[in-house]
PDB file of N, CA and C in Angstrom:
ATOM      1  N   UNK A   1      -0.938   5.253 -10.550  1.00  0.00           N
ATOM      2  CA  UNK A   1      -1.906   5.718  -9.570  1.00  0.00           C
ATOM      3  C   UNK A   1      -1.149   6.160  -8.316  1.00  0.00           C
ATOM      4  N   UNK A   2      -1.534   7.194  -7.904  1.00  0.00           N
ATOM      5  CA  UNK A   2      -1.159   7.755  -6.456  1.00  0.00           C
ATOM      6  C   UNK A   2      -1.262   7.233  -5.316  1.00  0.00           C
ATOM      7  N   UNK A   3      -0.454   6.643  -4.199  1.00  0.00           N
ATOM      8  CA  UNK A   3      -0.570   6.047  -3.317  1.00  0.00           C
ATOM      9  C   UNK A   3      -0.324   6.603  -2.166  1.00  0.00           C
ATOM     10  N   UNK A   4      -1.252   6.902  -1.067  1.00  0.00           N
ATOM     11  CA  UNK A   4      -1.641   6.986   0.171  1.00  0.00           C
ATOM     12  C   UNK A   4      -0.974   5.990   0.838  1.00  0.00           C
ATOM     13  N   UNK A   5       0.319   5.434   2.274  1.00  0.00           N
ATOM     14  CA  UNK A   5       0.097   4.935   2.846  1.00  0.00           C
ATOM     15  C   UNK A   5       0.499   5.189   3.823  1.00  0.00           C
ATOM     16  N   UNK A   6      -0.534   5.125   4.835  1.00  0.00           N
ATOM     17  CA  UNK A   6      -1.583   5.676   5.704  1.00  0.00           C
ATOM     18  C   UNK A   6      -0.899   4.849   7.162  1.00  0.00           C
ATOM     19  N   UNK A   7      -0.888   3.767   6.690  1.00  0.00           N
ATOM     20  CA  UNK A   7      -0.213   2.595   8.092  1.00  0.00           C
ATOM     21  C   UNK A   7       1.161   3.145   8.209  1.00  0.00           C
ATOM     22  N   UNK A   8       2.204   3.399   7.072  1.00  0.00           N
ATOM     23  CA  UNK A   8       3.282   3.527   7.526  1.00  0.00           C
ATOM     24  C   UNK A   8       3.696   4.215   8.700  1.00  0.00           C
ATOM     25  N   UNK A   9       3.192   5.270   9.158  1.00  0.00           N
ATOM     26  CA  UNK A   9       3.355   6.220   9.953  1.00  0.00           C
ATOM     27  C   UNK A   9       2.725   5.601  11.690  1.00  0.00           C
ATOM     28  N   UNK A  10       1.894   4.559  11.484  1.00  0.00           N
ATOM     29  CA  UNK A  10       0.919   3.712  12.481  1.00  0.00           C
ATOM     30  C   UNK A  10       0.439   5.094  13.432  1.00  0.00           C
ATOM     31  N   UNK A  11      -0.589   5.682  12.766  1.00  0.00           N
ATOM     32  CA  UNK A  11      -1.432   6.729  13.175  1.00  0.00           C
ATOM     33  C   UNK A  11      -2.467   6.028  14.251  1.00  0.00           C
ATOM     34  N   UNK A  12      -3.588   6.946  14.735  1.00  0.00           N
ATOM     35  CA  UNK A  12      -4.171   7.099  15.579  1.00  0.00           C
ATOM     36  C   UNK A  12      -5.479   7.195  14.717  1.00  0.00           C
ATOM     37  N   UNK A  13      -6.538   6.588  14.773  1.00  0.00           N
ATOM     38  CA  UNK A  13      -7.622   6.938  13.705  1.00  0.00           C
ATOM     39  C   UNK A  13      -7.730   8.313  13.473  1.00  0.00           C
ATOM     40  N   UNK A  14      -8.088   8.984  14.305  1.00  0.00           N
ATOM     41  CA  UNK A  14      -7.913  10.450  14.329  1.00  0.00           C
ATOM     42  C   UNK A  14      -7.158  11.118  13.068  1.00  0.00           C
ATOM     43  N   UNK A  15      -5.635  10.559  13.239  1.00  0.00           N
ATOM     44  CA  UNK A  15      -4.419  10.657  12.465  1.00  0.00           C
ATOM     45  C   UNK A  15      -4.866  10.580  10.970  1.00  0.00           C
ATOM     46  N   UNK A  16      -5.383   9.179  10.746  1.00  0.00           N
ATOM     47  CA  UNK A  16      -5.595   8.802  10.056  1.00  0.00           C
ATOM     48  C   UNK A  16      -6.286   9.567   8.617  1.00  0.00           C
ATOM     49  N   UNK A  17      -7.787  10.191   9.266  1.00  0.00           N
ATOM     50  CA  UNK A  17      -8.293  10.899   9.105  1.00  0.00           C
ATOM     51  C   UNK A  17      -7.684  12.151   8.198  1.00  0.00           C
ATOM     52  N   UNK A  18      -6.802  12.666   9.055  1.00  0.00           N
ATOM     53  CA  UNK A  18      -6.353  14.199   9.016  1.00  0.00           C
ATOM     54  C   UNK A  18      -5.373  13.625   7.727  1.00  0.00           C
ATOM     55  N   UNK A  19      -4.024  12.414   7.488  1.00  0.00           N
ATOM     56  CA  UNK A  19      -3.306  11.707   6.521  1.00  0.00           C
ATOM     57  C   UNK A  19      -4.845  11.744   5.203  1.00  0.00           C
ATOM     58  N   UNK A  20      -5.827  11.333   5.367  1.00  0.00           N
ATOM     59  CA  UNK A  20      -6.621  10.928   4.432  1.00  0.00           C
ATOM     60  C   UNK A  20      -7.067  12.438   3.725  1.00  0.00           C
ATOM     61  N   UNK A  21      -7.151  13.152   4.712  1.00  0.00           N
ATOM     62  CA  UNK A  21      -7.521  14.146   3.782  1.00  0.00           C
ATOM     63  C   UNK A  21      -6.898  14.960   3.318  1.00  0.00           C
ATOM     64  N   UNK A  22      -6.193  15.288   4.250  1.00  0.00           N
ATOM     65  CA  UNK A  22      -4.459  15.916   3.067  1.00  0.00           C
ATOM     66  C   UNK A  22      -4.400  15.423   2.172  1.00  0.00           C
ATOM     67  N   UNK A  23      -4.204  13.973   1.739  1.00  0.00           N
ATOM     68  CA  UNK A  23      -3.528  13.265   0.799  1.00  0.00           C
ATOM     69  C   UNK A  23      -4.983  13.817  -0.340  1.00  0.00           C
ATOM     70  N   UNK A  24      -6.378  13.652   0.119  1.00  0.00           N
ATOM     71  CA  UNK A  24      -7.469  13.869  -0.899  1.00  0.00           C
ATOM     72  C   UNK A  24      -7.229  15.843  -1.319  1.00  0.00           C
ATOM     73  N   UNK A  25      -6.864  16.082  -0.760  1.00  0.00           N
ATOM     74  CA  UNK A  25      -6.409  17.745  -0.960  1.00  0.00           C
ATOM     75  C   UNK A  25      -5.187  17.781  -2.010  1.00  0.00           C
ATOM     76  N   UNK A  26      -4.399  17.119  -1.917  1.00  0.00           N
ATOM     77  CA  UNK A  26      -3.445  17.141  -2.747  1.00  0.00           C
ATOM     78  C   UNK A  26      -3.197  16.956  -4.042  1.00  0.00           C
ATOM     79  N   UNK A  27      -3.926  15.685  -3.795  1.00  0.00           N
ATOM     80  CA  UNK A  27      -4.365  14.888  -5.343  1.00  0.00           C
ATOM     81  C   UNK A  27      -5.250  15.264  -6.217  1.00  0.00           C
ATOM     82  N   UNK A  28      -6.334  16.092  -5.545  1.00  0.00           N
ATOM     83  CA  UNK A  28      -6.898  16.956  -6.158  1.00  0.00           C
ATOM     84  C   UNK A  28      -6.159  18.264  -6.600  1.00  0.00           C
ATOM     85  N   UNK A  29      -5.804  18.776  -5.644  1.00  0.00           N
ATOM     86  CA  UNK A  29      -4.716  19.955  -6.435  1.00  0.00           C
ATOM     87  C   UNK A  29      -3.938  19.404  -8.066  1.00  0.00           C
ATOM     88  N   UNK A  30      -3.217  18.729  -7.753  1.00  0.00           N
ATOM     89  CA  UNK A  30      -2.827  18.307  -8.653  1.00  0.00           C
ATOM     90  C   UNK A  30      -3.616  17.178 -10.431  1.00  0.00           C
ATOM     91  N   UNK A  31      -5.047  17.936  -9.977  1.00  0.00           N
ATOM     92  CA  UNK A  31      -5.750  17.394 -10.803  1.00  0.00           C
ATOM     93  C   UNK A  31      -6.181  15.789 -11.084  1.00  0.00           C
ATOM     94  N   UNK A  32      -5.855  15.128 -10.323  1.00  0.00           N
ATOM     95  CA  UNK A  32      -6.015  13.244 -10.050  1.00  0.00           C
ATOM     96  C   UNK A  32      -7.326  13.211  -9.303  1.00  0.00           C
ATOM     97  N   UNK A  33      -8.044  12.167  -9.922  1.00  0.00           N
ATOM     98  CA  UNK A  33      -9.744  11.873  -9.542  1.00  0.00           C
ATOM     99  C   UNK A  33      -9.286  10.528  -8.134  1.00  0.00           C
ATOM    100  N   UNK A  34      -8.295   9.956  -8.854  1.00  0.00           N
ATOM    101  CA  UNK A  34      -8.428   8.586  -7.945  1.00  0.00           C
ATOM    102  C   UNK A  34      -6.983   8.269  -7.225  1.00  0.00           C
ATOM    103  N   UNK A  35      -6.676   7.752  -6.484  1.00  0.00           N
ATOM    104  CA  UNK A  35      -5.714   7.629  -5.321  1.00  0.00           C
ATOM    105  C   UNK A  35      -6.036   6.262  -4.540  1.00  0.00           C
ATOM    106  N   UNK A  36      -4.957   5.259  -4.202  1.00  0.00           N
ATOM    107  CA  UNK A  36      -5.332   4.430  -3.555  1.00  0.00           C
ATOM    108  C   UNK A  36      -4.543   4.830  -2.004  1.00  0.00           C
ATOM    109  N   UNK A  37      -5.380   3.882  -0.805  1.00  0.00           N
ATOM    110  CA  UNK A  37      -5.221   4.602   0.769  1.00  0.00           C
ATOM    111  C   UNK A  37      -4.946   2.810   1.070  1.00  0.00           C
ATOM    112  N   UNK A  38      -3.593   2.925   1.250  1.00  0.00           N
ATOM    113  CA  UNK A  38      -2.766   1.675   2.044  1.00  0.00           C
ATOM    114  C   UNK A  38      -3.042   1.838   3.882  1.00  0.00           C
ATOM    115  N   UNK A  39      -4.213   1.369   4.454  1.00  0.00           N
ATOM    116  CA  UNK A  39      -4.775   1.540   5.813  1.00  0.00           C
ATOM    117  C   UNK A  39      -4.105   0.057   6.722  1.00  0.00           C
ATOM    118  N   UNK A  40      -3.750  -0.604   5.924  1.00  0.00           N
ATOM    119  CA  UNK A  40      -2.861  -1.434   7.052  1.00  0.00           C
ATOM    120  C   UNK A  40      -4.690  -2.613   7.025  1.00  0.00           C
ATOM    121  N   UNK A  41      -4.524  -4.172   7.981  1.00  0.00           N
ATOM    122  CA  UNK A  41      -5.442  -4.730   7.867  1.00  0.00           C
ATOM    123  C   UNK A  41      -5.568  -5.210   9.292  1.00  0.00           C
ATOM    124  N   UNK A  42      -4.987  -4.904   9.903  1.00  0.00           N
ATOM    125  CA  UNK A  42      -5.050  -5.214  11.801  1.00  0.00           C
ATOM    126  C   UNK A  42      -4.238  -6.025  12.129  1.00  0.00           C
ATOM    127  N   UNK A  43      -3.762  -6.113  12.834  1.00  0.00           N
ATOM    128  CA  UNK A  43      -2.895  -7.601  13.832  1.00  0.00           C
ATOM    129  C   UNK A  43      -3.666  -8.750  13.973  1.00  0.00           C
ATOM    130  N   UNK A  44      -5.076  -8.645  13.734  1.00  0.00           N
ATOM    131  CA  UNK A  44      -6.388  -9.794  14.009  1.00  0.00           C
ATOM    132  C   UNK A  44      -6.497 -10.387  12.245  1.00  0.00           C
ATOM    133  N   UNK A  45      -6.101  -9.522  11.286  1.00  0.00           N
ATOM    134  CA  UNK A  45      -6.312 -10.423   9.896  1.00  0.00           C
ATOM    135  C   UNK A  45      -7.423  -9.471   9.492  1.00  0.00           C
ATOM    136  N   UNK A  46      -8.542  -9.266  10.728  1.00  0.00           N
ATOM    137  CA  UNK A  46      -9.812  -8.972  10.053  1.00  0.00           C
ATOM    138  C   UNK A  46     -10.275  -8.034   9.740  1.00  0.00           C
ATOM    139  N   UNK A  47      -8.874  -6.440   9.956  1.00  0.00           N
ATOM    140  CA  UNK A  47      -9.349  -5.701   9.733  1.00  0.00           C
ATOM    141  C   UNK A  47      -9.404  -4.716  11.559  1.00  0.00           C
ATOM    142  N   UNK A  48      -8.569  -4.140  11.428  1.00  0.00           N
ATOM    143  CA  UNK A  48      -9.101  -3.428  12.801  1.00  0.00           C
ATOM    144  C   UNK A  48      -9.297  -1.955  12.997  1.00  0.00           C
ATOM    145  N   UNK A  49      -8.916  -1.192  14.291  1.00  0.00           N
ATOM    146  CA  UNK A  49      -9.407   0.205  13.956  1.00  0.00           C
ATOM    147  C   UNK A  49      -9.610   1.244  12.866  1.00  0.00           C
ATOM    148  N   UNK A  50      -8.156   0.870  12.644  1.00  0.00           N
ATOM    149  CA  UNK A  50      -7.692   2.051  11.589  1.00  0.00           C
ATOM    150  C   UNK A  50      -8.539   1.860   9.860  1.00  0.00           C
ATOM    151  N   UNK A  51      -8.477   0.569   9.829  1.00  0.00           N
ATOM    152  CA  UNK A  51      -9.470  -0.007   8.522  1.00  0.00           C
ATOM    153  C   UNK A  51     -10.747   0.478   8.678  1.00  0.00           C
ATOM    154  N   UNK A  52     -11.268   0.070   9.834  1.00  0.00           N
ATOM    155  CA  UNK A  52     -13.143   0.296   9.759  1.00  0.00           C
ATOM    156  C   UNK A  52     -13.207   2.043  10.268  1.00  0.00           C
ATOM    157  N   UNK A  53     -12.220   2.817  10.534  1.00  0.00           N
ATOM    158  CA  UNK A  53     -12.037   3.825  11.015  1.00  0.00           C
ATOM    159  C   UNK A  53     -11.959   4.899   9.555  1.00  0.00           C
ATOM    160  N   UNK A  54     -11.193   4.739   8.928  1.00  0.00           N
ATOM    161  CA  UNK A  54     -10.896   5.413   7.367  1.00  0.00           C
ATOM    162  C   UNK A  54     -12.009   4.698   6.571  1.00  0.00           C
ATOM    163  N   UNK A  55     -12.699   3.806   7.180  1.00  0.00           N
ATOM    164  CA  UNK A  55     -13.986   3.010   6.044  1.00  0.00           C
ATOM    165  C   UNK A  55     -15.266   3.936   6.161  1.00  0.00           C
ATOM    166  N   UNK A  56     -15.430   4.532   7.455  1.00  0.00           N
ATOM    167  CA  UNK A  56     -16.344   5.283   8.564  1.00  0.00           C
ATOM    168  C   UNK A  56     -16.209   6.694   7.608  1.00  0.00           C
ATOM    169  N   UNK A  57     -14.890   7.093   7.756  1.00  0.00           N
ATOM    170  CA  UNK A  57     -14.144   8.373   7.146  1.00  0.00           C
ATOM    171  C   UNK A  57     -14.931   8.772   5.624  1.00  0.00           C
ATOM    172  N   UNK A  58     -14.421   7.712   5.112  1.00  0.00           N
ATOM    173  CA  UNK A  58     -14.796   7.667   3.936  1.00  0.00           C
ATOM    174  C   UNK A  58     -16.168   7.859   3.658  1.00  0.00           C
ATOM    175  N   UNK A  59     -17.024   7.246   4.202  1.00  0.00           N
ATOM    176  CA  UNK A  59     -18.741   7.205   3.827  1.00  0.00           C
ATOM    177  C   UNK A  59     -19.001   8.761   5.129  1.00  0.00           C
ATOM    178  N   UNK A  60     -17.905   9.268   5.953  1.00  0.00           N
ATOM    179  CA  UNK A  60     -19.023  10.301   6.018  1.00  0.00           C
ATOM    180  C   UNK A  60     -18.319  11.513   4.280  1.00  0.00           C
ATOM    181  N   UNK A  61     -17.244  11.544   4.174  1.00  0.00           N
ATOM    182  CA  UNK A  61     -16.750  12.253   3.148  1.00  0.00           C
ATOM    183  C   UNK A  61     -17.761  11.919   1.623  1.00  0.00           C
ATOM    184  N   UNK A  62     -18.626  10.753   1.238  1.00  0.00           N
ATOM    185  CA  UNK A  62     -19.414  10.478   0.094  1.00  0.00           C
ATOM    186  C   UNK A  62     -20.747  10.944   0.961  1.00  0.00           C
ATOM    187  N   UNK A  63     -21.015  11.108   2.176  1.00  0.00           N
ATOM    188  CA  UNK A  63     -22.434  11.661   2.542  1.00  0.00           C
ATOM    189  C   UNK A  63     -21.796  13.378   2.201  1.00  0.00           C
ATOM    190  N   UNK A  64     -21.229  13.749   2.423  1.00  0.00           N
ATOM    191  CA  UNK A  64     -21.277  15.061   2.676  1.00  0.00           C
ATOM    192  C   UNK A  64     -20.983  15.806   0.944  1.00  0.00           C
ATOM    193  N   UNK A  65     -20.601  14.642   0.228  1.00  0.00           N
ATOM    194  CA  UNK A  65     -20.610  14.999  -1.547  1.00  0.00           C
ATOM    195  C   UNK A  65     -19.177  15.312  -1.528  1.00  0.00           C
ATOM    196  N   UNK A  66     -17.710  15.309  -0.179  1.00  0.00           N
ATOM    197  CA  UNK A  66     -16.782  15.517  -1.037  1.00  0.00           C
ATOM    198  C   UNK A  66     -16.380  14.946  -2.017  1.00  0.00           C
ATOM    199  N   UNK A  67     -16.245  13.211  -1.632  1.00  0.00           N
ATOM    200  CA  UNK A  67     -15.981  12.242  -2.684  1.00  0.00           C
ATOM    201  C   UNK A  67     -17.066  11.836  -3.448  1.00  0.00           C
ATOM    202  N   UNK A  68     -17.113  11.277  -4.386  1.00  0.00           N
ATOM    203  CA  UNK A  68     -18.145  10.145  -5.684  1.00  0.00           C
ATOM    204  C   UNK A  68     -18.576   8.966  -4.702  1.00  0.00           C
ATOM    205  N   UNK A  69     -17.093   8.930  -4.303  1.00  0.00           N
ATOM    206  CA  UNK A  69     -17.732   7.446  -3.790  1.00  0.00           C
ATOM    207  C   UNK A  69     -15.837   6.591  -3.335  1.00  0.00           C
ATOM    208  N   UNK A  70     -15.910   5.299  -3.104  1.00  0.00           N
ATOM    209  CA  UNK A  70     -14.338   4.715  -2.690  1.00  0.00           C
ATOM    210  C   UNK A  70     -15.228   3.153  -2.969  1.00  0.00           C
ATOM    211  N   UNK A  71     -13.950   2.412  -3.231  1.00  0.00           N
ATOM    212  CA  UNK A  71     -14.230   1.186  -3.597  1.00  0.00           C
ATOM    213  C   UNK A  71     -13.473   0.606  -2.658  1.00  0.00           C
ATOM    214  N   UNK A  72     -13.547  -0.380  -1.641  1.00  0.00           N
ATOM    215  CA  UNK A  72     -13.138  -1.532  -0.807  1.00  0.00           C
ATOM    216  C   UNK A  72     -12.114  -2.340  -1.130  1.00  0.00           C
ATOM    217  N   UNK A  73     -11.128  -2.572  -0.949  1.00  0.00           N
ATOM    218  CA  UNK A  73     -10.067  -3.787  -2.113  1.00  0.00           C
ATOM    219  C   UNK A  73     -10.705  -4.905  -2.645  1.00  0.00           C
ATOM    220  N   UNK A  74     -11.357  -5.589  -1.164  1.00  0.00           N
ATOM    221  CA  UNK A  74     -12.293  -6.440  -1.238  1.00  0.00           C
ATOM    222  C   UNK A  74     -13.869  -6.566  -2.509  1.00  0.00           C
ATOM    223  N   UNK A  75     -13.823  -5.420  -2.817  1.00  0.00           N
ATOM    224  CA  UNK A  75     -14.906  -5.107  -4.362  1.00  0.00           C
ATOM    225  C   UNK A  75     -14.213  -4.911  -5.525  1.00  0.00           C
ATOM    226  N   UNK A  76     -13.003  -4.193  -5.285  1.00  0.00           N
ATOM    227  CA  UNK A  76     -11.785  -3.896  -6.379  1.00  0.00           C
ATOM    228  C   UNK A  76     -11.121  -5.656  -6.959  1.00  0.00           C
ATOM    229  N   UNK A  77     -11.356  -6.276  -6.115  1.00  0.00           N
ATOM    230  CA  UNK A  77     -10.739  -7.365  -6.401  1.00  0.00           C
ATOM    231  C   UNK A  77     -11.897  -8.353  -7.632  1.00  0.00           C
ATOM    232  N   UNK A  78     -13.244  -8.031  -7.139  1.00  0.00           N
ATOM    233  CA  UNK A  78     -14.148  -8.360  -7.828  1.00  0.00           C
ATOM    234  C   UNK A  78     -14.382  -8.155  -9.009  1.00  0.00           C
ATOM    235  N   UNK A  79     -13.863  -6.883  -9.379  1.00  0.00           N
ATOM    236  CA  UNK A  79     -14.227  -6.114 -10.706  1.00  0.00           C
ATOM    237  C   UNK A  79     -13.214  -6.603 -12.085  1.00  0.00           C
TER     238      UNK A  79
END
């Protein structure tokens, strides 16, 4: 699986964004449905900008029909 990571670079949500969708441009070029996005988990444990920021990203990209949909690690772990 193709890996996105997104923290290495310690972007700007903004950044983030613009990393997320390149990387979804690409992977699609290259014919791949699924890709995982390494967003880093905050200095707090719980998750901070850049997480709930590319989480935001994401659900407007499944409102607007680019993506199906993205699964959470936290649900991935479930399955």
């Amino acid at each position: 699986m193709e890996v996105a990571n997104i923290e290495k670079y310690m972007p700007t949500v903004y950044q983030a964004e613009i990393l997320v969708r390149n990387n979804l441009e690409m992977n699609r070029a290259k014919g791949l449905k699924v890709f995982k996005i390494i967003h880093g988990y905050g200095s707090t444990g719980k998750g901070g900008a850049l997480r709930t920021g590319i989480r935001h990203y994401l659900d407007q990209l499944k409102g607007a029909k680019i993506i199906a949909d993205y699964i959470p690690r936290r649900k991935l772990d479930c399955l």
